[in-house]
C-alpha atoms as a PDB file:
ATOM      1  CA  UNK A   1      29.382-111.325 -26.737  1.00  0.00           C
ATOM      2  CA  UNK A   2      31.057-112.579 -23.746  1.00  0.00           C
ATOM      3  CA  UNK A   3      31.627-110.076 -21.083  1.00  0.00           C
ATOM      4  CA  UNK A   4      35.135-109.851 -19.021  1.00  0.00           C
ATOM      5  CA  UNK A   5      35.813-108.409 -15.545  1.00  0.00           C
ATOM      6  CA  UNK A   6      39.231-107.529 -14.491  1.00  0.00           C
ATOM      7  CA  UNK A   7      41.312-105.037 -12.016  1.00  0.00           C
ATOM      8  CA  UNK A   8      43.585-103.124 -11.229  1.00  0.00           C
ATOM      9  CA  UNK A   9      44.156-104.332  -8.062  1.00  0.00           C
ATOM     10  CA  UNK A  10      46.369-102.251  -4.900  1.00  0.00           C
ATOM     11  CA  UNK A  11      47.520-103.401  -2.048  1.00  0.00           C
ATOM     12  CA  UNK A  12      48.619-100.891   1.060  1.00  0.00           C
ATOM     13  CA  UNK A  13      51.779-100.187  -0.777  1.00  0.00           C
ATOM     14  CA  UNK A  14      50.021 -98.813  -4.122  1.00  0.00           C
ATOM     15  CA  UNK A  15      51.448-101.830  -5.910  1.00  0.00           C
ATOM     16  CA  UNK A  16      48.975-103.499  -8.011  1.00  0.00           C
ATOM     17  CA  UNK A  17      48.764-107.184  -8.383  1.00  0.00           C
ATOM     18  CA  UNK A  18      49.366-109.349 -11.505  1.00  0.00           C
ATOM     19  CA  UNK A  19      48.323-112.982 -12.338  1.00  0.00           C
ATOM     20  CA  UNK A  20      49.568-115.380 -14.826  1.00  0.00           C
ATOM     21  CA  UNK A  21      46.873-118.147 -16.079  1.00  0.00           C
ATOM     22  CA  UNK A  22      48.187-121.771 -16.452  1.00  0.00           C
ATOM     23  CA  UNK A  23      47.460-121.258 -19.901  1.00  0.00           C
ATOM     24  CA  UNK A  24      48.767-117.937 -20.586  1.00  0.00           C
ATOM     25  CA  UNK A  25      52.888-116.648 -21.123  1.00  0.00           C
ATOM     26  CA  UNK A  26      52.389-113.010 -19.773  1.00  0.00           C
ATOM     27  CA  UNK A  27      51.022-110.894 -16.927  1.00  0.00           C
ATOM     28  CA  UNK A  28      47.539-110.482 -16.546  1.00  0.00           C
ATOM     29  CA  UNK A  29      44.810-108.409 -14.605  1.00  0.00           C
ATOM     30  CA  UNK A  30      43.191-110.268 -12.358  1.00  0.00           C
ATOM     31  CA  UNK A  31      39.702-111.229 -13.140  1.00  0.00           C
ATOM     32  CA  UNK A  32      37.574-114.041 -15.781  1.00  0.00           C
ATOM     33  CA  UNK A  33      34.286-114.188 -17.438  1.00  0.00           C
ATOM     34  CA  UNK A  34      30.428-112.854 -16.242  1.00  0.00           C
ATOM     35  CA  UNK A  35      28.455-115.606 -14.989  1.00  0.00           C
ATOM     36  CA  UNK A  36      24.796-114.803 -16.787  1.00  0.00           C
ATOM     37  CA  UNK A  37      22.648-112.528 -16.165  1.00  0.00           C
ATOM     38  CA  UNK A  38      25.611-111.841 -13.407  1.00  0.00           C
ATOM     39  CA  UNK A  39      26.461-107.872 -12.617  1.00  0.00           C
ATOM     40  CA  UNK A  40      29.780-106.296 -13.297  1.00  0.00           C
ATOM     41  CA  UNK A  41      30.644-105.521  -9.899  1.00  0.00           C
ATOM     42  CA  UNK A  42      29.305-109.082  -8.269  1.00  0.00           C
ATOM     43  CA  UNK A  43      31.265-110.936 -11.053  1.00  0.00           C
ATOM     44  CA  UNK A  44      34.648-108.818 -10.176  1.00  0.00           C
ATOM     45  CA  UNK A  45      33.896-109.920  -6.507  1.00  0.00           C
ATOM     46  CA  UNK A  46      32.776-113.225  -7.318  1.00  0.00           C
ATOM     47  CA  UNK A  47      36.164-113.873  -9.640  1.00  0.00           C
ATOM     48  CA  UNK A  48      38.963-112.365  -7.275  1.00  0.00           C
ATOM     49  CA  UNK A  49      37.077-114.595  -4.359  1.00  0.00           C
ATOM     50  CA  UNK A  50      37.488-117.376  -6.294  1.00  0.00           C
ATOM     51  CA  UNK A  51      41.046-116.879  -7.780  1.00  0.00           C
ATOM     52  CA  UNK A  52      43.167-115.321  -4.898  1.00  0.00           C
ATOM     53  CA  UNK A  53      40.662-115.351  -1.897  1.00  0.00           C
ATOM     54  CA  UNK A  54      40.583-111.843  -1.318  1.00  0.00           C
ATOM     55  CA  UNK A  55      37.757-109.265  -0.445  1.00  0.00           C
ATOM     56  CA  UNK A  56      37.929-105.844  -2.742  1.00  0.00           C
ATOM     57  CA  UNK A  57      36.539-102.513  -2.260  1.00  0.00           C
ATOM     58  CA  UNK A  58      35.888-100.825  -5.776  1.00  0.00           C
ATOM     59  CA  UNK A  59      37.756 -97.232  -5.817  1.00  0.00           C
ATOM     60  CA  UNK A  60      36.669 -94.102  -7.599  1.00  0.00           C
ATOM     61  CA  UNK A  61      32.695 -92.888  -7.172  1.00  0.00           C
ATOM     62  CA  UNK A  62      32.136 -91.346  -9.864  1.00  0.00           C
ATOM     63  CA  UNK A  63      35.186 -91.088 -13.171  1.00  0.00           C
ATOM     64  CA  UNK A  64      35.699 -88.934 -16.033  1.00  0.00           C
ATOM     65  CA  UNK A  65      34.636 -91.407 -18.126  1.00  0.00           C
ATOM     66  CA  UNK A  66      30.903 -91.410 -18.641  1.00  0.00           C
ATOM     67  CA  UNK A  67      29.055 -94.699 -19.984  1.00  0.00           C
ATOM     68  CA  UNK A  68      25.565 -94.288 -20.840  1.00  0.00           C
ATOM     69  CA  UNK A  69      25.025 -98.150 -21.008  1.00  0.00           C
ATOM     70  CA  UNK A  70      26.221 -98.037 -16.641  1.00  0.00           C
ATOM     71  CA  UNK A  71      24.183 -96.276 -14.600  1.00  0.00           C
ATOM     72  CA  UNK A  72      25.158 -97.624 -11.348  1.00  0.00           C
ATOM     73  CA  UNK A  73      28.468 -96.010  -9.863  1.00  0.00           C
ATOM     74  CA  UNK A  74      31.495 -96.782  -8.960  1.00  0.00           C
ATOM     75  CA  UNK A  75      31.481 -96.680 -13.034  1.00  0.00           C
ATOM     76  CA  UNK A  76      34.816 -98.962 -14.771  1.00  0.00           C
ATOM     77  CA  UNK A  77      37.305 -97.032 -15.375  1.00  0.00           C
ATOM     78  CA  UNK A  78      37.829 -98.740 -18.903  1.00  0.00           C
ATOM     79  CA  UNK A  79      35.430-100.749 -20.721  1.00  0.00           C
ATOM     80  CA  UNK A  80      36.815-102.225 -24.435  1.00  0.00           C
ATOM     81  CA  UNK A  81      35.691-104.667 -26.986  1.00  0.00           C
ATOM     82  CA  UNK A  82      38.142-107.020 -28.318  1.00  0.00           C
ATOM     83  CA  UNK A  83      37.781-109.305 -31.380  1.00  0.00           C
ATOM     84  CA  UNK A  84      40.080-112.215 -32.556  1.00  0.00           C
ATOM     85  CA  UNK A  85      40.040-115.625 -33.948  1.00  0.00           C
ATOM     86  CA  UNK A  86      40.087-118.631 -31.671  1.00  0.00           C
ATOM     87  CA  UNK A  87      42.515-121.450 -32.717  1.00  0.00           C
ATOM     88  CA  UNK A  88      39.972-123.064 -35.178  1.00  0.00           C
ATOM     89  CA  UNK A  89      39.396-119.418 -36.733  1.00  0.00           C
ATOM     90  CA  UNK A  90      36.030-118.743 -34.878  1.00  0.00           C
ATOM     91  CA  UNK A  91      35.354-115.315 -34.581  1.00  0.00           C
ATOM     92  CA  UNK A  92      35.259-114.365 -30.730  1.00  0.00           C
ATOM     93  CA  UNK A  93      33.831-110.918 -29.523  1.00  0.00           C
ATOM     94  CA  UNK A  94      34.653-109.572 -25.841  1.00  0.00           C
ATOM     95  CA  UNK A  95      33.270-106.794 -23.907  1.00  0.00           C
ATOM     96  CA  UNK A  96      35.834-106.096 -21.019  1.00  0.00           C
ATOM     97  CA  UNK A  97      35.105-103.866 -18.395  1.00  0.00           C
ATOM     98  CA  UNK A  98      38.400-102.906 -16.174  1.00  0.00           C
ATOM     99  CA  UNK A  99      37.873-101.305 -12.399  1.00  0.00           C
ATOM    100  CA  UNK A 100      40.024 -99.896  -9.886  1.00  0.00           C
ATOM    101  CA  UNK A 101      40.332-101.681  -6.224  1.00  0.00           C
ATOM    102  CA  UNK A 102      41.597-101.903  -3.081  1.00  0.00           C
ATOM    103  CA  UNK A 103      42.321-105.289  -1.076  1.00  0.00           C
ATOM    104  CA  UNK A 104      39.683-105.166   1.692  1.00  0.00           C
ATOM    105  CA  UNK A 105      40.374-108.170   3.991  1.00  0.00           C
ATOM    106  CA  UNK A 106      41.640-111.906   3.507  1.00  0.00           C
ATOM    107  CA  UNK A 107      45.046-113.570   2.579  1.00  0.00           C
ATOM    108  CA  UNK A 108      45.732-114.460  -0.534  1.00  0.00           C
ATOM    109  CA  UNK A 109      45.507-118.193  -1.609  1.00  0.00           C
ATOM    110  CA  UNK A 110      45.668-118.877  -5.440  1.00  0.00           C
ATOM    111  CA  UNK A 111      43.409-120.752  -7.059  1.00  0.00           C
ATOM    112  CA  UNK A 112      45.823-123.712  -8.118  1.00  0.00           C
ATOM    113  CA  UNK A 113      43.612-124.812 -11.270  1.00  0.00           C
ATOM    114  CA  UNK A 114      43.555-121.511 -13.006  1.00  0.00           C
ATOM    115  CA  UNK A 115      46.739-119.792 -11.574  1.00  0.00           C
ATOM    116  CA  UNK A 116      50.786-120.780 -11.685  1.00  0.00           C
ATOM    117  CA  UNK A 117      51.910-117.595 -10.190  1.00  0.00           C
ATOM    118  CA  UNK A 118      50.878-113.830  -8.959  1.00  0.00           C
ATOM    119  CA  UNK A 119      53.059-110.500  -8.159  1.00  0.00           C
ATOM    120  CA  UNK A 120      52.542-107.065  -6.830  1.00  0.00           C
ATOM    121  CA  UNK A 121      54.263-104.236  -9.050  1.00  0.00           C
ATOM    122  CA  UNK A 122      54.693-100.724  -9.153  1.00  0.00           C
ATOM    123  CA  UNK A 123      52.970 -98.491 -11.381  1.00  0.00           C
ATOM    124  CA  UNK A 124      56.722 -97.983 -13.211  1.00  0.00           C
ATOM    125  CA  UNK A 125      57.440-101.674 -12.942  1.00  0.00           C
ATOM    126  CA  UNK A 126      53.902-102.817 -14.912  1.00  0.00           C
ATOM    127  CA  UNK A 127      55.086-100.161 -17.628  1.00  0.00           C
ATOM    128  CA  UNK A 128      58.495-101.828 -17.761  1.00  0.00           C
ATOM    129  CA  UNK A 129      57.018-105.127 -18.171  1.00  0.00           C
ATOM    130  CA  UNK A 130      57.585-107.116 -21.888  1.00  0.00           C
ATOM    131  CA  UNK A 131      55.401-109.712 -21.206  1.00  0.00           C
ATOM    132  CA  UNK A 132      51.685-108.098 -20.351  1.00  0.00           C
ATOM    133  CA  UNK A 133      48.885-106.787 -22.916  1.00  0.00           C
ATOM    134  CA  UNK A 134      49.359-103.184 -24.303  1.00  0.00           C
ATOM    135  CA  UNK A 135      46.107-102.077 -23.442  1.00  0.00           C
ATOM    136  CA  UNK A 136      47.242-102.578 -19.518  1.00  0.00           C
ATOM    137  CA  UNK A 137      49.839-100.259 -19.950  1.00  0.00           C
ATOM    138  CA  UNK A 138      47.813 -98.274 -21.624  1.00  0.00           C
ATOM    139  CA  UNK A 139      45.688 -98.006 -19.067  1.00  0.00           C
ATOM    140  CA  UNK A 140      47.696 -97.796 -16.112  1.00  0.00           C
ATOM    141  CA  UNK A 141      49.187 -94.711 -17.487  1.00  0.00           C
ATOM    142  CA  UNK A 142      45.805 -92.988 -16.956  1.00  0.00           C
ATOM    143  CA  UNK A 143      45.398 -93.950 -13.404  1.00  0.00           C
END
């Protein structure tokens, strides 16, 4: 099962940033796929390093959400499995785990390859939004 960081990421203004993928029609989370044997919180570092250039600071010690399989705190405050078939109708499984940061330092610079655009919206904005997964709204109305 491949396993997926992403997050919701503020800025100073509460707004949280969205990304759209060269390869994707709607707003996105920020965030990819686990390296191996990588942890959840170096991979969500790793990723938003690599696509926007930014330093985070994970929010929230300790949730209400309690995951026996995480033991090491701040816990995600969403973790999800998806499955779907790939174009060829190969069965793909995903484990996503979804956190709650901060910008710490840097400027962003988008990672041209993987990236055509980003965006920082408000909470009300995000749930306004057609063209973004329901499970982001979903979650955002929790936050």
């Amino acid at each position: 099962m491949k396993k997926i960081v992403r997050t919701f990421l503020q800025n100073d203004e509460w707004k949280f940033l969205l990304v759209r993928h060269k390869w994707k029609d709607y707003w996105s989370l920020p965030g990819w796929h686990l390296k191996s044997k990588e942890s959840i919180y170096k991979g969500l570092k790793r990723e938003i390093k690599e696509e926007l250039n930014l330093e985070i600071e994970f929010l929230w010690e300790k949730l209400w959400l309690e995951l026996e399989h995480i033991t090491e705190f701040p816990q995600p405050i969403c973790t999800y499995k998806i499955i779907y078939n790939e174009f060829n109708w190969k069965e793909v499984k995903k484990l996503e785990y979804i956190f709650l940061t901060k910008i710490k330092s840097g400027k962003i610079k988008i990672q041209e390859e993987e990236i055509d655009e980003y965006d920082f919206f408000l909470k009300e904005e995000i749930l306004a939004i057609e063209a973004t997964h329901l499970q982001v709204k979903e979650i955002l109305k929790r936050i």
